[in-house]
C-alpha atoms as a PDB file:
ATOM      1  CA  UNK A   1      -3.268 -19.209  24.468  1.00  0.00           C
ATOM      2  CA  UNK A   2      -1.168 -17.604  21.926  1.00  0.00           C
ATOM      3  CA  UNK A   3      -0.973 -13.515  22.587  1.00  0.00           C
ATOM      4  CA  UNK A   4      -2.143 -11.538  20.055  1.00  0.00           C
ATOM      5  CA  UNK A   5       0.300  -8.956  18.814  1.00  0.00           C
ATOM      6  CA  UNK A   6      -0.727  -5.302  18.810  1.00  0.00           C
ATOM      7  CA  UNK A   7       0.559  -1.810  19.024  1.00  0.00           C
ATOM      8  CA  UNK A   8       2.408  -2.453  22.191  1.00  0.00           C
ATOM      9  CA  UNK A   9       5.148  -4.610  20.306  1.00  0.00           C
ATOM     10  CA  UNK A  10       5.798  -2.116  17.995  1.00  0.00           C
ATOM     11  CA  UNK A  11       9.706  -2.148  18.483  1.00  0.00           C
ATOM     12  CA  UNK A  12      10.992   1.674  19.088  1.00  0.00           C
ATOM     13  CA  UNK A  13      11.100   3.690  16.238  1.00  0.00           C
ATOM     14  CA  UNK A  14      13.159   6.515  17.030  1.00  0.00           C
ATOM     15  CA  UNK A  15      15.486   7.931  14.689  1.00  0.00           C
ATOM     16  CA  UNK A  16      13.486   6.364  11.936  1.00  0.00           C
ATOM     17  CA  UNK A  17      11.743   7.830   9.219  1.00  0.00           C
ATOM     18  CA  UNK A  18       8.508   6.610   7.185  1.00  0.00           C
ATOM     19  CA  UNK A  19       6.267   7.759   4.661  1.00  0.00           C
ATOM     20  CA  UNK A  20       2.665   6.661   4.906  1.00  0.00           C
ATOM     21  CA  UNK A  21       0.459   7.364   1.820  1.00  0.00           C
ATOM     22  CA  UNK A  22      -3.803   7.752   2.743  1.00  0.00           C
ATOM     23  CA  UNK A  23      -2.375   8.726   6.063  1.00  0.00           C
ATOM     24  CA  UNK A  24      -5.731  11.366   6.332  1.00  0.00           C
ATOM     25  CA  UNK A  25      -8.118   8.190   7.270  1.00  0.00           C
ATOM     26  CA  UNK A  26      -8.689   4.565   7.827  1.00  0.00           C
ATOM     27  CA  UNK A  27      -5.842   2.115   8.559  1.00  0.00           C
ATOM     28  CA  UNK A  28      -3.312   4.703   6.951  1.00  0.00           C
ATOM     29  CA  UNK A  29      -4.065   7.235  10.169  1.00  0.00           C
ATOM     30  CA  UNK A  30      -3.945   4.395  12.499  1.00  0.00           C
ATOM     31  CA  UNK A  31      -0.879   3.497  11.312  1.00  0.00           C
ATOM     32  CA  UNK A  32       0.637   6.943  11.017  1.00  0.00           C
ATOM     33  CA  UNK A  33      -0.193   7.673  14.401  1.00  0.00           C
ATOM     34  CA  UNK A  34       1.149   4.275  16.145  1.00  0.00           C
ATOM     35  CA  UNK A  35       4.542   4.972  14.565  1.00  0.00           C
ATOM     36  CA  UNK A  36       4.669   7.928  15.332  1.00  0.00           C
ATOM     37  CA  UNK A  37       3.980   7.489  19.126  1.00  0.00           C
ATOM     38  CA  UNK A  38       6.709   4.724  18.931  1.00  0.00           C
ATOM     39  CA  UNK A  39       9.219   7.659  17.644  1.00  0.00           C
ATOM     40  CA  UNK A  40       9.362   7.689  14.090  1.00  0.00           C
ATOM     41  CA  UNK A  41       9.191  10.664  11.927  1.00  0.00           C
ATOM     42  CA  UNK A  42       6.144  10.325  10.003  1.00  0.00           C
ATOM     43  CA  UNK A  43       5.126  11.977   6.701  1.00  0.00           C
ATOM     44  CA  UNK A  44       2.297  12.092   5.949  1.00  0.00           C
ATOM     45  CA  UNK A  45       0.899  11.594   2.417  1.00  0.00           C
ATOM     46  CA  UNK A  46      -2.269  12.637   1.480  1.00  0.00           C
ATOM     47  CA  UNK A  47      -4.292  13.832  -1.601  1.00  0.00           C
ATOM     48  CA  UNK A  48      -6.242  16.902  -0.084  1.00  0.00           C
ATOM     49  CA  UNK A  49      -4.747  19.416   2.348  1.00  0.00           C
ATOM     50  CA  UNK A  50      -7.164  19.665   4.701  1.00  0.00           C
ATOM     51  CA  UNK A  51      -7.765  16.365   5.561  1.00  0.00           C
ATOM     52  CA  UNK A  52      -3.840  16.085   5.393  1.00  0.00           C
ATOM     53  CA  UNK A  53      -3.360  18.925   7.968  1.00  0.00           C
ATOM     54  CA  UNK A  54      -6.657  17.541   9.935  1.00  0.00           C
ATOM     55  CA  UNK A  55      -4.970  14.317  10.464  1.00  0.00           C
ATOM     56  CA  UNK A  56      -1.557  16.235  11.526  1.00  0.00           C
ATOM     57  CA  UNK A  57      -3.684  18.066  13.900  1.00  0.00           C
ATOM     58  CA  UNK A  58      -5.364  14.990  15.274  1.00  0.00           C
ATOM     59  CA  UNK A  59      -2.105  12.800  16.086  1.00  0.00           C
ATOM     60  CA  UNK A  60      -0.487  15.555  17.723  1.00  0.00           C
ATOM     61  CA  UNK A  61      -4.096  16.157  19.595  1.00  0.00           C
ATOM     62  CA  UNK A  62      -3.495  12.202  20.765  1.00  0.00           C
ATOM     63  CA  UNK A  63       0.505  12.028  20.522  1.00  0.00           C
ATOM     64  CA  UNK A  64       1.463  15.334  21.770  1.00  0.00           C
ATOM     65  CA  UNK A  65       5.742  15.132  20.849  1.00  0.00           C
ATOM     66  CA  UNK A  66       4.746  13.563  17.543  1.00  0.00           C
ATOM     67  CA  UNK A  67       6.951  14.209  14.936  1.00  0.00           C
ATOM     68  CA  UNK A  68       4.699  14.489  11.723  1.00  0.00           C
ATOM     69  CA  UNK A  69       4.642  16.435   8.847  1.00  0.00           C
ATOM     70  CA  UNK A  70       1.792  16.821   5.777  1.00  0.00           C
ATOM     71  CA  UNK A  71       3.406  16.846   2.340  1.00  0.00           C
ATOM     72  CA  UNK A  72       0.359  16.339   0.077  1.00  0.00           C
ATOM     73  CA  UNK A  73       0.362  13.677  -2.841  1.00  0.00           C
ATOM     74  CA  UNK A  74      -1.861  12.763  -5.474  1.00  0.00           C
ATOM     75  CA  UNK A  75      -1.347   9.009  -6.720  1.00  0.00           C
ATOM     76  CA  UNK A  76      -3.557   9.819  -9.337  1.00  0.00           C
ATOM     77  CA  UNK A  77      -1.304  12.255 -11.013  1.00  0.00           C
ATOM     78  CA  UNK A  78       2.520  11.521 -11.719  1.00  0.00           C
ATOM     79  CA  UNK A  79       3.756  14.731 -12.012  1.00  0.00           C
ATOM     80  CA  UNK A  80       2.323  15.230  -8.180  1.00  0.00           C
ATOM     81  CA  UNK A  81       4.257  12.026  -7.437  1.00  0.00           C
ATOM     82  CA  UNK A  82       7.034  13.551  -8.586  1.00  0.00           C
ATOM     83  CA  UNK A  83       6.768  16.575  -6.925  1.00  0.00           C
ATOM     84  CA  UNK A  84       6.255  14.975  -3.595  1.00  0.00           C
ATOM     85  CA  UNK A  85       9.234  13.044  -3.979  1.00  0.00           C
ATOM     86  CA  UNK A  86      11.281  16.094  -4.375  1.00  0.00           C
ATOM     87  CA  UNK A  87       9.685  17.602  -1.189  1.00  0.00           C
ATOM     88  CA  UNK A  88      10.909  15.376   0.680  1.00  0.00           C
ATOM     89  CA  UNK A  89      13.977  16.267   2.338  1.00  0.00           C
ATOM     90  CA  UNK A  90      15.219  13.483   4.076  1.00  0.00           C
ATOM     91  CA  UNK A  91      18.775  12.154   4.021  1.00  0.00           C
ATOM     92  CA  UNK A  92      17.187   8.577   5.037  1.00  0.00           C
ATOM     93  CA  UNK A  93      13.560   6.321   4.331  1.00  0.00           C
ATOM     94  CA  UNK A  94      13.511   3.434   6.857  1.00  0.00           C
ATOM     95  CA  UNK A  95       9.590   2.480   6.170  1.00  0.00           C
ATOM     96  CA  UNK A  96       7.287   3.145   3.089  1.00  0.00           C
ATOM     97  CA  UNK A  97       3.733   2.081   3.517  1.00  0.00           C
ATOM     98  CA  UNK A  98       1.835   2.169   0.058  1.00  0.00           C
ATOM     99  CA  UNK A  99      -1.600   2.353   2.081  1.00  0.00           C
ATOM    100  CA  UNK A 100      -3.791   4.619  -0.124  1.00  0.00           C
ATOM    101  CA  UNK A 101      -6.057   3.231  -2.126  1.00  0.00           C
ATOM    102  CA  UNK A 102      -9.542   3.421  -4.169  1.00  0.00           C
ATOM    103  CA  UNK A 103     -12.253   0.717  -4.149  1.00  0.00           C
ATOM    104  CA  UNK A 104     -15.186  -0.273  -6.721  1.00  0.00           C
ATOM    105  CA  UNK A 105     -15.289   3.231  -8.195  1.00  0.00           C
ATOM    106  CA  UNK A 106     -17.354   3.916 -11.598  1.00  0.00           C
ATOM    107  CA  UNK A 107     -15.188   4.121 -14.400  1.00  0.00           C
ATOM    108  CA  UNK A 108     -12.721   7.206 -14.677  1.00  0.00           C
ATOM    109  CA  UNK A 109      -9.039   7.824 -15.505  1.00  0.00           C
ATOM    110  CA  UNK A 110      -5.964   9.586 -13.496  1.00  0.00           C
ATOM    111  CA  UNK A 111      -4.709  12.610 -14.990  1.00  0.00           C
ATOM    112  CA  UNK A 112      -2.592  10.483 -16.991  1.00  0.00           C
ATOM    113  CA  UNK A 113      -4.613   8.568 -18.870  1.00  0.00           C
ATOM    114  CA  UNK A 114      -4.964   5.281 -16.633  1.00  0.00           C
ATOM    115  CA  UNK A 115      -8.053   3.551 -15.091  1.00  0.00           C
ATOM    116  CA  UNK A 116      -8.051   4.867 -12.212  1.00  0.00           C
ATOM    117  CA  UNK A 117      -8.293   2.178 -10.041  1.00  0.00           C
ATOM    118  CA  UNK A 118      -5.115   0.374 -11.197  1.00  0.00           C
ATOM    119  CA  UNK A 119      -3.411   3.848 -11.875  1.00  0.00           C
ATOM    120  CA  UNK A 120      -4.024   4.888  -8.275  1.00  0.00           C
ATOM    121  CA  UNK A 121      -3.599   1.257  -6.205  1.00  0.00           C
ATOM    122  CA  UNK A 122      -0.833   0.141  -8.223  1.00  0.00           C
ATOM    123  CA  UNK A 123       0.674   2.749 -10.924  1.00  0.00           C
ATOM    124  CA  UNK A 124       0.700   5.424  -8.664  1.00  0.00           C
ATOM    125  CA  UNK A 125       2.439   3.971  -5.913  1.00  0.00           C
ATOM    126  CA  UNK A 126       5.263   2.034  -8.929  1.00  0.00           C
ATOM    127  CA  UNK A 127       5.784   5.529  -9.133  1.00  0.00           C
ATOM    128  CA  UNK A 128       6.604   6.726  -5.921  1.00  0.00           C
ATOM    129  CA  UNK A 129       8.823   3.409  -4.530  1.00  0.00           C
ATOM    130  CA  UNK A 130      11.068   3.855  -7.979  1.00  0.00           C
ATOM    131  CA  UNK A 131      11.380   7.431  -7.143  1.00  0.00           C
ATOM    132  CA  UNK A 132      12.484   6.632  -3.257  1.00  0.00           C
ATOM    133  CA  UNK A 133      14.169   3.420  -3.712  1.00  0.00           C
ATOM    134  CA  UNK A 134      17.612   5.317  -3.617  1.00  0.00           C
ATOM    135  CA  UNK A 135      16.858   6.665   0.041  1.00  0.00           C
ATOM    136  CA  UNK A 136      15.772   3.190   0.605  1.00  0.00           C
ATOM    137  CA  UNK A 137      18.516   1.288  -0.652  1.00  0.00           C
ATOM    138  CA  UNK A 138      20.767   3.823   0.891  1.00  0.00           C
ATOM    139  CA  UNK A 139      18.832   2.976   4.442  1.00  0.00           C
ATOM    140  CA  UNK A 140      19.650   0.000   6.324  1.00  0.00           C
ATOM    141  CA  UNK A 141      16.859  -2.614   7.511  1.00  0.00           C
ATOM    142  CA  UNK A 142      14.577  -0.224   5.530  1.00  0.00           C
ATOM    143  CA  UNK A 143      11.030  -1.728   4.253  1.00  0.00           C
ATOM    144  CA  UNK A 144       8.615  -1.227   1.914  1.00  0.00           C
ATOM    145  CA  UNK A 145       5.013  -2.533   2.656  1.00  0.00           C
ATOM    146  CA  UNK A 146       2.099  -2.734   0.233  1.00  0.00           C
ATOM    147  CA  UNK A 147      -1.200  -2.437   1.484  1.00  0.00           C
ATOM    148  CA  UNK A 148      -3.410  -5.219  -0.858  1.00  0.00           C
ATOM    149  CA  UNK A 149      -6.448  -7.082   0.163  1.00  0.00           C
ATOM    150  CA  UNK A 150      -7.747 -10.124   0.318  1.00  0.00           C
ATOM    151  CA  UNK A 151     -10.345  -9.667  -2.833  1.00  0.00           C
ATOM    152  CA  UNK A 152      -7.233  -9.910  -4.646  1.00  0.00           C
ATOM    153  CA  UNK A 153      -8.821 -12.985  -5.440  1.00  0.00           C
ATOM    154  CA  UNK A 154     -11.846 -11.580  -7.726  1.00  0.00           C
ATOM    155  CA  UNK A 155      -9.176 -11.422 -10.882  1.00  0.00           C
ATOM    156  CA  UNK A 156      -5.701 -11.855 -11.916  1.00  0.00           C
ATOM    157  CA  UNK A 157      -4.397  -9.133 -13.797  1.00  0.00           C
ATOM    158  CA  UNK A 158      -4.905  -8.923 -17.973  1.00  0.00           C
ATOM    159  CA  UNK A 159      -1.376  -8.573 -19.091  1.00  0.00           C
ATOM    160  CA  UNK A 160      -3.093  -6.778 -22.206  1.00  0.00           C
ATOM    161  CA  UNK A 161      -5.580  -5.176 -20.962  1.00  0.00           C
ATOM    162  CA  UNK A 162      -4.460  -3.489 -17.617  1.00  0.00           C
ATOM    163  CA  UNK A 163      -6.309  -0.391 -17.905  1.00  0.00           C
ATOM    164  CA  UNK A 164      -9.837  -2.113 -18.379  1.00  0.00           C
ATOM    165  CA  UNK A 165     -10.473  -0.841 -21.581  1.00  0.00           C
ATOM    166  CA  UNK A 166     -12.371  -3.899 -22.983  1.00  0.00           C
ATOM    167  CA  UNK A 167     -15.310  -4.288 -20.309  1.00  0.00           C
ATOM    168  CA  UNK A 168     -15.019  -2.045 -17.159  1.00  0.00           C
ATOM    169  CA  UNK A 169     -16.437  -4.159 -14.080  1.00  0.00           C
ATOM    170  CA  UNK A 170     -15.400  -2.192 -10.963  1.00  0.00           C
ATOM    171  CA  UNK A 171     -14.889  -5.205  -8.820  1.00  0.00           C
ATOM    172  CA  UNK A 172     -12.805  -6.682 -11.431  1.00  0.00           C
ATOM    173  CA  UNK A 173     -10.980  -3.655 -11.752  1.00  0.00           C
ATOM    174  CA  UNK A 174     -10.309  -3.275  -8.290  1.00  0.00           C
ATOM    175  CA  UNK A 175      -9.445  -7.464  -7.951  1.00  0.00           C
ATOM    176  CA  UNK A 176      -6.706  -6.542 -10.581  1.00  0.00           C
ATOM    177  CA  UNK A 177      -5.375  -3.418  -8.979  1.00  0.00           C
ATOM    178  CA  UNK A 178      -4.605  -5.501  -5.593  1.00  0.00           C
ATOM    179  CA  UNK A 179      -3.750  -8.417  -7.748  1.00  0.00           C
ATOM    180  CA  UNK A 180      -1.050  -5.797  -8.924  1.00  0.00           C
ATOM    181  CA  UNK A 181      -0.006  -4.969  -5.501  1.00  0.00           C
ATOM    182  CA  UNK A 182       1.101  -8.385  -4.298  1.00  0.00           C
ATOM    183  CA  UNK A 183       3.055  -8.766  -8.428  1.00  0.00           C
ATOM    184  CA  UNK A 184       4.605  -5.772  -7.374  1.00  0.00           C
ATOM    185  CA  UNK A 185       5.996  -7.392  -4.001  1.00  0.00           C
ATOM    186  CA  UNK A 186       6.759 -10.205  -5.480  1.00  0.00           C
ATOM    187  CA  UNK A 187       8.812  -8.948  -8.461  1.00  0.00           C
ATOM    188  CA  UNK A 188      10.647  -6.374  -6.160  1.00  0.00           C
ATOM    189  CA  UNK A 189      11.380  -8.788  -3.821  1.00  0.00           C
ATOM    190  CA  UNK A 190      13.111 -11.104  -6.731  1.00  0.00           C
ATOM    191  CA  UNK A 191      14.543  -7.747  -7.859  1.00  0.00           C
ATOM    192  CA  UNK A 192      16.352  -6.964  -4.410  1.00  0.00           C
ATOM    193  CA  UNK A 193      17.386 -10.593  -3.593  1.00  0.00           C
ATOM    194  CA  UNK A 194      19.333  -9.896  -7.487  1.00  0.00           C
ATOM    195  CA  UNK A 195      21.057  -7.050  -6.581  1.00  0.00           C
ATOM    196  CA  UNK A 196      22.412  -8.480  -2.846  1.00  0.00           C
ATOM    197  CA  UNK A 197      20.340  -5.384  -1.221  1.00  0.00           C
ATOM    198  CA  UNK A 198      19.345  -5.839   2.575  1.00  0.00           C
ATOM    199  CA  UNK A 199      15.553  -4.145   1.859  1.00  0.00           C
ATOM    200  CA  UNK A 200      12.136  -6.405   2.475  1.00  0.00           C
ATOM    201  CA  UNK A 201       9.542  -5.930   0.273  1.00  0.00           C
ATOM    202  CA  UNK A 202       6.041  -7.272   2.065  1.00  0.00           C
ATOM    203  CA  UNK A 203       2.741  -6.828   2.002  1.00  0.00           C
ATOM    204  CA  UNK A 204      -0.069  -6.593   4.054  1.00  0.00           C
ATOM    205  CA  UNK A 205      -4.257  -6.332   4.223  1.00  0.00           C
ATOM    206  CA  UNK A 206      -6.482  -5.200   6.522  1.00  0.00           C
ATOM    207  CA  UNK A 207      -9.549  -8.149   6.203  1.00  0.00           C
ATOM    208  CA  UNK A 208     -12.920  -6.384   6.336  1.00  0.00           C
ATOM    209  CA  UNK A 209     -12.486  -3.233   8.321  1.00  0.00           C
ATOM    210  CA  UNK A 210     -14.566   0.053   8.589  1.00  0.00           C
ATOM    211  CA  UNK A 211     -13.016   2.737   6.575  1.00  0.00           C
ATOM    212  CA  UNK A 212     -14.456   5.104   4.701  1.00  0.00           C
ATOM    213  CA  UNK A 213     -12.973   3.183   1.191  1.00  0.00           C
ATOM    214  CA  UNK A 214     -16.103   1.269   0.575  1.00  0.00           C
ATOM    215  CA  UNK A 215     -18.310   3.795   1.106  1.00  0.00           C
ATOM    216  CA  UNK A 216     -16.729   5.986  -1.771  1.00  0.00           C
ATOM    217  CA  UNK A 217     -17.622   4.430  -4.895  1.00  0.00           C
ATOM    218  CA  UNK A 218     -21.612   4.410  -3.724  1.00  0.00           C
ATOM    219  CA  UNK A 219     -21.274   7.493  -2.524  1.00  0.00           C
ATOM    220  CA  UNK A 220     -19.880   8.976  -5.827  1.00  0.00           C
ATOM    221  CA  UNK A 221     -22.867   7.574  -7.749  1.00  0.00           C
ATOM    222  CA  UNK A 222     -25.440   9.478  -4.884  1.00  0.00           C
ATOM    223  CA  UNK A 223     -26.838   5.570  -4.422  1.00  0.00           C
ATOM    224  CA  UNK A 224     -27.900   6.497  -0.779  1.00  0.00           C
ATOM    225  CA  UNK A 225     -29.249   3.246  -0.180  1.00  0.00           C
ATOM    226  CA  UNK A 226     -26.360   1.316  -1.422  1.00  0.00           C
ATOM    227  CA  UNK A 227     -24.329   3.826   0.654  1.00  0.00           C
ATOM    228  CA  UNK A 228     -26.600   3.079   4.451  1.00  0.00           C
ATOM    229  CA  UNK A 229     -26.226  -0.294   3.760  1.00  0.00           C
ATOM    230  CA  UNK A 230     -22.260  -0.514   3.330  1.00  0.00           C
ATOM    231  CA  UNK A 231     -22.337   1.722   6.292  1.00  0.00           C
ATOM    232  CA  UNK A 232     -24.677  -1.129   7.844  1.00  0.00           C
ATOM    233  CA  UNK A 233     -22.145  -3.717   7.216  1.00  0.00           C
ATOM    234  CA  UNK A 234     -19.358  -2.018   8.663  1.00  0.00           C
ATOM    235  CA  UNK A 235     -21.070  -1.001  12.102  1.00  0.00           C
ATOM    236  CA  UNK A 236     -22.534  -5.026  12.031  1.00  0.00           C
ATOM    237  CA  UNK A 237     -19.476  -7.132  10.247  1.00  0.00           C
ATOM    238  CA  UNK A 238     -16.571  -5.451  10.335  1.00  0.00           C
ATOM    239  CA  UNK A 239     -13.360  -4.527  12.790  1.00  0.00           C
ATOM    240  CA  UNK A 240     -12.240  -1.288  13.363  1.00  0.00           C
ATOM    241  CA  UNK A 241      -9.627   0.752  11.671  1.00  0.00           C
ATOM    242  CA  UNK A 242      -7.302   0.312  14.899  1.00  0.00           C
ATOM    243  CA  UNK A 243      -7.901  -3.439  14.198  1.00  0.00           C
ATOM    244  CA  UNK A 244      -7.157  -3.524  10.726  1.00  0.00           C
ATOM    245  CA  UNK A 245      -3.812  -1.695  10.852  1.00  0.00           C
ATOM    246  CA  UNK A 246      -2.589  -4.320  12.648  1.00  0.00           C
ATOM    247  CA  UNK A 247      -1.109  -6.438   9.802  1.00  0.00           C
ATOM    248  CA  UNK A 248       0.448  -3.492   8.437  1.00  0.00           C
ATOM    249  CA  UNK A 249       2.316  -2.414  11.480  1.00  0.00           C
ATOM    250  CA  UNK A 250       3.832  -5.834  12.142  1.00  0.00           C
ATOM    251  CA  UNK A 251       4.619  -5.770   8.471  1.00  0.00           C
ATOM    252  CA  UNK A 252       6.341  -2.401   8.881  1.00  0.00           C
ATOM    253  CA  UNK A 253       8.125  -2.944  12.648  1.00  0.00           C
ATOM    254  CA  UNK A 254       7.915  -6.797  13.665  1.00  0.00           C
ATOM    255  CA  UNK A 255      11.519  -8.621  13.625  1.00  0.00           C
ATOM    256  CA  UNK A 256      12.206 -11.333  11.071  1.00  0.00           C
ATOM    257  CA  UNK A 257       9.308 -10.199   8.825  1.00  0.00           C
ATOM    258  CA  UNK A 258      10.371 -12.637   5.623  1.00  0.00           C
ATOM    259  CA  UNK A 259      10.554 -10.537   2.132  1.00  0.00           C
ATOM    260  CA  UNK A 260       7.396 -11.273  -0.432  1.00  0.00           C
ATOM    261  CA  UNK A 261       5.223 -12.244   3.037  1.00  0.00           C
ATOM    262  CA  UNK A 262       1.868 -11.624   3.006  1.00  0.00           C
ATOM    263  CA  UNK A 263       0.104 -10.602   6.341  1.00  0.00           C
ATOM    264  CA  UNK A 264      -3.305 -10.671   6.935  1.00  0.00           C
ATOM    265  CA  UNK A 265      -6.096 -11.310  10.088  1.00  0.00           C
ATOM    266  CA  UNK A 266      -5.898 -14.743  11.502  1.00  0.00           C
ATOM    267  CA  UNK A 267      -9.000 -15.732  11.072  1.00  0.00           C
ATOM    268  CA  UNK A 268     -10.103 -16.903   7.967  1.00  0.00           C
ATOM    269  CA  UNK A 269      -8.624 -13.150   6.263  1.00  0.00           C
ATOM    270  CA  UNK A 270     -11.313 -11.191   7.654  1.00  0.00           C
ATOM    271  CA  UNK A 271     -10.739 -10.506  11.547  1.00  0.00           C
ATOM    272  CA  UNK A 272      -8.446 -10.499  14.547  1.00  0.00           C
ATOM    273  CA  UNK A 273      -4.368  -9.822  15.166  1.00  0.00           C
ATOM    274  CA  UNK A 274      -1.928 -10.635  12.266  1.00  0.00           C
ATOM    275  CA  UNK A 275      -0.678 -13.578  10.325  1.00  0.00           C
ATOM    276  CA  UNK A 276       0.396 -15.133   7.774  1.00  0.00           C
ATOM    277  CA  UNK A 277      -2.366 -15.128   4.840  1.00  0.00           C
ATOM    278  CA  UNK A 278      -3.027 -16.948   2.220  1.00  0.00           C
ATOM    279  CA  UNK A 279      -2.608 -15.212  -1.241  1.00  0.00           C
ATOM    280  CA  UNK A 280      -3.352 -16.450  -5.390  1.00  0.00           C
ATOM    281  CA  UNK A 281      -0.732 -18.693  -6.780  1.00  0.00           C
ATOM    282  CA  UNK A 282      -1.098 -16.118  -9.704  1.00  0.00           C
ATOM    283  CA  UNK A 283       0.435 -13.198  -7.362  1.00  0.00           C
ATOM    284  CA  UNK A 284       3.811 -15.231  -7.091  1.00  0.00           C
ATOM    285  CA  UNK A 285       4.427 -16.211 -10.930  1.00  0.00           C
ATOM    286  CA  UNK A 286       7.509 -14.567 -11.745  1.00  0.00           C
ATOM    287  CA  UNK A 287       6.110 -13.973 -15.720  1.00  0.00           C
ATOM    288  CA  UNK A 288       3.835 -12.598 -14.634  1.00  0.00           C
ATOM    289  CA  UNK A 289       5.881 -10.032 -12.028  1.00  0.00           C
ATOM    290  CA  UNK A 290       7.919  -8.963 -14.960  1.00  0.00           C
ATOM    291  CA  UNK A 291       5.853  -8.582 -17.395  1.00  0.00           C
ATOM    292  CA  UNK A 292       3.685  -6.124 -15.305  1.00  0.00           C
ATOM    293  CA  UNK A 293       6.997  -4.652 -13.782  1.00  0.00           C
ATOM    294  CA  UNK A 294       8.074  -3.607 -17.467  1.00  0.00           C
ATOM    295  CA  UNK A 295       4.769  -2.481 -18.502  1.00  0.00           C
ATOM    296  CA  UNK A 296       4.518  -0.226 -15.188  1.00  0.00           C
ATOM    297  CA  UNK A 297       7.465   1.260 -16.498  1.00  0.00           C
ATOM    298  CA  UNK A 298       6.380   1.731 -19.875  1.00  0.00           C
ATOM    299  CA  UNK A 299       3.591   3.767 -18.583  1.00  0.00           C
ATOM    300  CA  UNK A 300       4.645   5.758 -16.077  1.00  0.00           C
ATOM    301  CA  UNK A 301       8.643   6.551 -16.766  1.00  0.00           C
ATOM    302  CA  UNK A 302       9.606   5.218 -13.858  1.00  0.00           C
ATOM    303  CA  UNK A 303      12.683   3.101 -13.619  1.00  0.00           C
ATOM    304  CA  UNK A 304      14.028   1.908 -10.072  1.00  0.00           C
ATOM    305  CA  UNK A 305      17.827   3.057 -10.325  1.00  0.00           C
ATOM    306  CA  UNK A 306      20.261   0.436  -8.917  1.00  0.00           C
ATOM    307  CA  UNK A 307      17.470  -2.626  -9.792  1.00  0.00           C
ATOM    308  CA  UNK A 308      16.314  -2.371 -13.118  1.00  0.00           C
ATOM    309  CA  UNK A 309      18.989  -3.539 -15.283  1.00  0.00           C
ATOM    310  CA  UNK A 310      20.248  -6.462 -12.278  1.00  0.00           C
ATOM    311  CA  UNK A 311      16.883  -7.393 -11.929  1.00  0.00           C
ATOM    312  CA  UNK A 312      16.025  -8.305 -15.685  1.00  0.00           C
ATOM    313  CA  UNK A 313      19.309 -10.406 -15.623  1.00  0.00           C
ATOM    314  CA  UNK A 314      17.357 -12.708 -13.050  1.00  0.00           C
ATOM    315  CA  UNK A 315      15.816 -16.222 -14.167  1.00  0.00           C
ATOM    316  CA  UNK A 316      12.047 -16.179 -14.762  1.00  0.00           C
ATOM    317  CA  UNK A 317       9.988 -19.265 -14.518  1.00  0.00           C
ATOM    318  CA  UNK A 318       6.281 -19.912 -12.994  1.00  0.00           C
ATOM    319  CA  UNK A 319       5.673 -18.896  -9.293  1.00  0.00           C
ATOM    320  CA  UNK A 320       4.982 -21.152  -6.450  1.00  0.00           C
END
């Protein structure tokens, strides 16, 4: 019988530094904590203070010579992403986890003007890789992981309509917004392999695991019932947080993890250790990548110095 991977192959990680966004809750403290116990440096990037500082408190509760710090970030506003950028001090990034993320909210805009479920899950998080990819680049065997999920496959994005202007569905919306995620990959990735750089672009998705993210949207709408029975399903259906951070970790830490890979549960995308998953054809059409790539710039001023000019030199063409 094949072993499952888990935490305890998490190469060491000392000497290494990562920044893990949503690292308050969910998979994002899971993961936070596990590299951290395995040596890293961890900061920790979260919207609100307290639960920032709660979760610093927490991993140093269970990992008492962690090494974690709370800079606080709000994907949802630019100029935040920008500030957190500059608050961070460090000469070198070895591991960005984009791992924050909204689900199935009602309809609402970032402080900038976008849906918010695309400007949060994918805009916001544009942002904050263009803004580090100089430590990156400047790191080697440094990654960047992107935390998508498998109802990626509710909607490909609308190339003209990313904001959801035209008929909000929330489960449309939110298909697009990890639709977005795995572009993003997938473009960088093309991007990197352009410009001869050494850094791996992956992504990663926890199957159905219990986090507070599906409970949020219900929850914001007071639909108690709607919000017992989510809760129902997670106690009944789904794996655990510790569980679902799985694919993320061995997307951040495993050897030979393969640029644009996509790594999911093994069985059937929903539960169990991490593999290879299956992902749209629509997330690896290179049109597509650049098109969105250029229009996340448009929006939120963010060009990736060292990339952007190589990378629109590249040959385009349909995905496979």
């Amino acid at each position: 019988m094949t072993k499952i991977w888990n935490t305890s192959d998490i190469p060491d990680q000392s000497g290494r530094t990562a920044v893990v966004t949503g690292a308050n809750s969910g998979i994002g403290l899971v993961t936070a904590r596990e590299l951290a116990r395995r040596g890293a440096r961890v900061i920790l990037a979260c919207r609100s203070e307290t639960r920032g500082r709660e979760a610093e408190a927490t991993i140093r509760a269970d990992v008492p010579d962690a090494d974690v710090e709370f800079v606080r970030l709000d994907l949802a506003d630019l100029s935040s992403v920008r500030e957190f950028v500059s608050a961070v001090r460090a000469e070198r990034l070895d591991l960005l986890i984009n791992n924050a993320g909204v689900m199935a909210l009602p309809y609402g805009t970032t402080a900038d003007g976008f849906e918010t479920q695309f400007g949060v899950n994918h805009l916001g998080h544009f942002a904050l890789t263009g803004l580090l990819v100089p430590k990156l680049l400047n790191t080697p065997d440094a990654r960047v992981v992107s935390v998508s999920s498998g109802l990626h496959v509710i909607s490909n994005i609308d190339i003209n309509d990313l904001n959801s202007e035209r008929n909000y569905r929330r489960w449309v919306a939110y298909g697009r917004s990890k639709t977005a995620n795995l572009l993003f990959v997938h473009e960088l990735t093309r991007r990197l392999v352009t410009a001869g750089s050494g850094l791996v672009a992956a992504a990663s998705h926890p199957g159905y695991a219990a986090t507070n993210l599906q409970t949020a949207g219900v929850r914001m709408e007071g639909r108690t019932g709607a919000e017992r029975a989510v809760e129902l399903g997670n106690r009944v259906f789904a794996q655990s947080a510790e569980t679902g951070a799985l694919p993320t970790l061995y997307a951040a830490t495993a050897p030979c993890v393969l640029p644009d890979s996509f790594t999911g549960p093994r069985f059937l995308g929903w539960r169990g250790g991490p593999g290879p998953s299956w992902r749209a054809k629509w997330t690896t059409n290179d049109v597509a990548g650049e098109r969105l790539w250029t229009a996340s710039e448009q929006l939120t001023g963010v060009t990736y110095a060292g990339l952007d000019t190589l990378g629109a030199g590249a040959t385009g063409g349909g995905g496979a």
